[in-house]
N, C-alpha and C. Protein backbone atom coordinates (compact mmCIF):
# COMPACT_ATOMS: atom_id res chain seq x y z
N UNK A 1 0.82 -1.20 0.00
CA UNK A 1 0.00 0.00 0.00
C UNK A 1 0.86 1.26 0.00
N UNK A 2 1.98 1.26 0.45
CA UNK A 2 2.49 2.46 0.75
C UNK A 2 3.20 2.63 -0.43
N UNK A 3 3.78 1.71 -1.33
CA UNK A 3 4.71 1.98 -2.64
C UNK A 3 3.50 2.88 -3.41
N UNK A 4 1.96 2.13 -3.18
CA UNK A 4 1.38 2.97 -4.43
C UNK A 4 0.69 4.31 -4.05
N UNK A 5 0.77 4.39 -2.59
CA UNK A 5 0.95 5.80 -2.06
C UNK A 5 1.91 7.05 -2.79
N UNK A 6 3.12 6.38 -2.71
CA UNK A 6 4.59 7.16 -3.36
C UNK A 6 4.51 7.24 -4.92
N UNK A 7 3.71 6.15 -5.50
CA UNK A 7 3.65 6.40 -6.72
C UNK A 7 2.72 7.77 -7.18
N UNK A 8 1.45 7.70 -6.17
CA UNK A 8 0.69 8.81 -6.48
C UNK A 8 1.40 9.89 -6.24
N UNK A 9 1.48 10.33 -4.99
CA UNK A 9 2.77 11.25 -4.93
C UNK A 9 3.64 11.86 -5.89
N UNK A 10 4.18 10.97 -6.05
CA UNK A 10 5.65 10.86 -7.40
C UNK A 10 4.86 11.87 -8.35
N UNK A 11 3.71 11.17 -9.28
CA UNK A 11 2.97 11.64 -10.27
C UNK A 11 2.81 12.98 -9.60
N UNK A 12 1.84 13.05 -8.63
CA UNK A 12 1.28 14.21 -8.23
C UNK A 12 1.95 15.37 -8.74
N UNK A 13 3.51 15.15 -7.66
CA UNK A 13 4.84 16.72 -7.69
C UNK A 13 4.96 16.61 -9.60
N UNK A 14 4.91 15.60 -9.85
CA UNK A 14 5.43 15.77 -11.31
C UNK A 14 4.08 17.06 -12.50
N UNK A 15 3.67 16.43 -11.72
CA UNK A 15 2.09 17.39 -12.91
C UNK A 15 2.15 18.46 -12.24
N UNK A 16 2.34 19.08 -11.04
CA UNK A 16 2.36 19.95 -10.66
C UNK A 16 3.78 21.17 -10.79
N UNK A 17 5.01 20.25 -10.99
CA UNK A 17 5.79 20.50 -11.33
C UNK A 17 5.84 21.15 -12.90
N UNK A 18 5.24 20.51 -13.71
CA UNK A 18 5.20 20.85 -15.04
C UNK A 18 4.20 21.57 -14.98
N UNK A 19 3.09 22.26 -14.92
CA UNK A 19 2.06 23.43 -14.39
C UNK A 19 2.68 24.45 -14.31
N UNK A 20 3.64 24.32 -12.81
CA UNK A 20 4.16 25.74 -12.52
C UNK A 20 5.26 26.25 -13.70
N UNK A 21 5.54 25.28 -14.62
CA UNK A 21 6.98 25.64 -15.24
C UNK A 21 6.15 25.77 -16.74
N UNK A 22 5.07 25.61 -17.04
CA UNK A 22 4.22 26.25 -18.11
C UNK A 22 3.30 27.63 -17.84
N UNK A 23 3.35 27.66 -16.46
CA UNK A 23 2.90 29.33 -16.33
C UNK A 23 4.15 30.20 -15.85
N UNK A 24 4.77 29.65 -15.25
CA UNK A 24 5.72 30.90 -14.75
C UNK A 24 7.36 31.06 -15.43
N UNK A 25 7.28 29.83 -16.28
CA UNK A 25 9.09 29.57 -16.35
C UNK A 25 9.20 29.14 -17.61
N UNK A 26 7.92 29.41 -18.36
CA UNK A 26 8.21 29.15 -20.13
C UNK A 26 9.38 29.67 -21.22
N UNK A 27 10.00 30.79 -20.50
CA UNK A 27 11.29 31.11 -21.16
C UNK A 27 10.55 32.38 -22.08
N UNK A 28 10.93 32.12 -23.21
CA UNK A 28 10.53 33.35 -24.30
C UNK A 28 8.85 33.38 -25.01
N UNK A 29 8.50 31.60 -24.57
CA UNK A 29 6.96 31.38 -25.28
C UNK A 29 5.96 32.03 -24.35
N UNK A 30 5.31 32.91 -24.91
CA UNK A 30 4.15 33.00 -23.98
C UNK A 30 3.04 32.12 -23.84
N UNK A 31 1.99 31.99 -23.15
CA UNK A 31 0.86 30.96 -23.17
C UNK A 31 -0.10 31.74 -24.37
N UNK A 32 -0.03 32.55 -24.03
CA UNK A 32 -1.01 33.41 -25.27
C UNK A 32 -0.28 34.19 -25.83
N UNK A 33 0.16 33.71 -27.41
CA UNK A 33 0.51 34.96 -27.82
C UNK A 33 0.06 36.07 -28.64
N UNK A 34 0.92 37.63 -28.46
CA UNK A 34 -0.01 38.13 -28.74
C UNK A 34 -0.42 38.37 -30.93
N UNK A 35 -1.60 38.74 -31.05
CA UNK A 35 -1.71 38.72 -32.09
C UNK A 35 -0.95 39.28 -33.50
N UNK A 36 -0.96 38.52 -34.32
CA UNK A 36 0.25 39.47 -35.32
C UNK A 36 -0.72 40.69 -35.84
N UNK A 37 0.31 42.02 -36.10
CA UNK A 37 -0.41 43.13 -37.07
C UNK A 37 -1.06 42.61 -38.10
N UNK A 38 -1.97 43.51 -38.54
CA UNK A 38 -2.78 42.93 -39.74
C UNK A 38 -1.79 43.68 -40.82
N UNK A 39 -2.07 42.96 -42.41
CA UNK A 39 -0.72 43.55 -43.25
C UNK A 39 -1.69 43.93 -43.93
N UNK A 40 -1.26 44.51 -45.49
CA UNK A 40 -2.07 45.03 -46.45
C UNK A 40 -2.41 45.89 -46.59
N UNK A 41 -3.90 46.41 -47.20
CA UNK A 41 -4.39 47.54 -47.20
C UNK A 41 -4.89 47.35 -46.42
N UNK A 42 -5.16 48.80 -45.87
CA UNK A 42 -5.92 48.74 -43.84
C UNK A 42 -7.55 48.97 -44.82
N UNK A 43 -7.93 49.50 -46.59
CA UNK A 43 -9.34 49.25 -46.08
C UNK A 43 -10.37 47.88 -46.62
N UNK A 44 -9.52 47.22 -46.80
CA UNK A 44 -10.19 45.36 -46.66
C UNK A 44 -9.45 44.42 -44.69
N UNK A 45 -9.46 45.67 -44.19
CA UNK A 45 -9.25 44.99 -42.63
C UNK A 45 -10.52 45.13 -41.97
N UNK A 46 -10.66 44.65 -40.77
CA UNK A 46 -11.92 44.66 -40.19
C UNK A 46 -11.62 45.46 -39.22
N UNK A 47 -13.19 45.51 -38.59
CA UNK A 47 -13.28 46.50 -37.54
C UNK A 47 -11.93 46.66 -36.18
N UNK A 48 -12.30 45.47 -36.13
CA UNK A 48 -11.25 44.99 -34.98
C UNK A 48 -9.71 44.94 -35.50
N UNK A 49 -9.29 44.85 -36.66
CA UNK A 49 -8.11 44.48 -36.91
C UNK A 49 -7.55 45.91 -36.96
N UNK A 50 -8.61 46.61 -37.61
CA UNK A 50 -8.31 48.56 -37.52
C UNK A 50 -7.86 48.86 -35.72
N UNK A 51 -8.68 48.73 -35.23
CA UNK A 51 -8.64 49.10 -33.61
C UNK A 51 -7.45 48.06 -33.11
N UNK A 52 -7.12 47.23 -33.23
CA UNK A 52 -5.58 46.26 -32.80
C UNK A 52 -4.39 47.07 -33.37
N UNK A 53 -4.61 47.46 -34.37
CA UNK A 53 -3.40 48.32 -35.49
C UNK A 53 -3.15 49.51 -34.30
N UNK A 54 -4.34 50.10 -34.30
CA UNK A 54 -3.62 51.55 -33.42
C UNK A 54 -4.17 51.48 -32.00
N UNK A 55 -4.07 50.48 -31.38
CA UNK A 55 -3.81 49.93 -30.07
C UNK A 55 -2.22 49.66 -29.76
N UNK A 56 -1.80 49.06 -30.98
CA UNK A 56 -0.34 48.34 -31.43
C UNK A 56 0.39 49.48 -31.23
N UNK A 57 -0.21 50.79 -31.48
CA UNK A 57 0.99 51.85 -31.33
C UNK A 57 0.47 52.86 -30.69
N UNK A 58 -0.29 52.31 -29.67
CA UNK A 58 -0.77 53.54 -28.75
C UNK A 58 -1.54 54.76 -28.85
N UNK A 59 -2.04 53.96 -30.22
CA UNK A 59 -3.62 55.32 -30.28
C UNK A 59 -4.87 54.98 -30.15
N UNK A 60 -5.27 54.78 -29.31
CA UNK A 60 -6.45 54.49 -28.61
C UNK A 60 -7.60 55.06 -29.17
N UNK A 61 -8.30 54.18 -30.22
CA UNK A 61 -9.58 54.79 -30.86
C UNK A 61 -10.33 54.92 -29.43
N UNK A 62 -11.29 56.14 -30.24
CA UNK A 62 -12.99 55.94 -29.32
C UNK A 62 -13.91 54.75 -29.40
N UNK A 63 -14.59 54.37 -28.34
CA UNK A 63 -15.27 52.75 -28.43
C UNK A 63 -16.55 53.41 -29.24
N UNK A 64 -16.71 54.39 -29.96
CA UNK A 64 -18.07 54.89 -30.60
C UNK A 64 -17.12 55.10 -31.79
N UNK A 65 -16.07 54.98 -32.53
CA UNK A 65 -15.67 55.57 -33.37
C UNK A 65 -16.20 54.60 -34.58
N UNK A 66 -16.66 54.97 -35.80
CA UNK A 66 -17.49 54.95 -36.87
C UNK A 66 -16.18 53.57 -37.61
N UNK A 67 -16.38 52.91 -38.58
CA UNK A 67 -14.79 52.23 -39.28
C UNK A 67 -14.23 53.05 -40.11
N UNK A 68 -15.33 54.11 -40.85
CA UNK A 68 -14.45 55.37 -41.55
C UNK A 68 -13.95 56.23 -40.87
N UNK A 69 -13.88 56.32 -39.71
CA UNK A 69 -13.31 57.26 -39.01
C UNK A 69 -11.96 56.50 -38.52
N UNK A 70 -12.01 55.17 -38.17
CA UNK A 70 -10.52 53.91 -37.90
C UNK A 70 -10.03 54.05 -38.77
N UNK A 71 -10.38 54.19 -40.11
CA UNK A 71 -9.46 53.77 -41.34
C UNK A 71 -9.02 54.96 -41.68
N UNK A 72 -9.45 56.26 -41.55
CA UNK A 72 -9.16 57.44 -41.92
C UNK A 72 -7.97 57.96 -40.84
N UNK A 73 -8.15 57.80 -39.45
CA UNK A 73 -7.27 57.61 -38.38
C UNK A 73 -5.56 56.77 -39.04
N UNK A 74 -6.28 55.41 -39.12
CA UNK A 74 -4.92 54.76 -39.35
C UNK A 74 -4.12 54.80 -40.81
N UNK A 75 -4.85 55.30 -41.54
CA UNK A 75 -3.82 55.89 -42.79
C UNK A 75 -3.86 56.72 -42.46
N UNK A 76 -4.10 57.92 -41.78
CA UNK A 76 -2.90 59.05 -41.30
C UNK A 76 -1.54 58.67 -40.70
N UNK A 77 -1.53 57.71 -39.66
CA UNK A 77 -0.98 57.35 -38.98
C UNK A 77 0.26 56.11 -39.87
N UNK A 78 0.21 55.48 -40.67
CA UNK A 78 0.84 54.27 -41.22
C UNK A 78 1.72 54.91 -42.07
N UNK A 79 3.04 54.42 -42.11
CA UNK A 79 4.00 54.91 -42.66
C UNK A 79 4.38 54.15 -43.86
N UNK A 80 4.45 54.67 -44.91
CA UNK A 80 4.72 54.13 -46.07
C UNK A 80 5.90 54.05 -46.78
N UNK A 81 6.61 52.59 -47.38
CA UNK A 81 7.63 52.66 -47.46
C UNK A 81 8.57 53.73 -48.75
């Protein structure tokens, strides 16, 4: 009885072991990563992909802002090569 005590055990630290070292000690992977920029022309992007774009660089649309008003926003803003 007691070996299969230690076996549970054993397992136990082990799953728990690998837990803590997938949330806290993953190295460079995050658990979620974050989303890539959208590429292309910004006006076949979507609502959301407009508002991620200039989130991405710290311009914080209005949560009422129109998509012609996002897209008009972020081609001001997008630098062309």
């Amino acid at each position: 009885m007691l070996s299969s005590k230690n076996a549970v055990l054993a397992f136990g630290g082990i799953v728990a072991l690998a837990t803590a070292f997938t949330v806290f000690g993953s190295g460079d992977q995050p658990i979620f990563p974050k989303p890539d920029d959208p590429t292309g022309d910004p006006s076949t992007w979507s609502i959301d992909q407009l508002r991620r774009w200039l989130e991405l660089r710290n311009l914080y649309p209005s949560p009422t802002a129109t998509r012609e008003e996002l897209l008009e926003r972020v081609r001001l803003n997008i630098r062309r090569p």
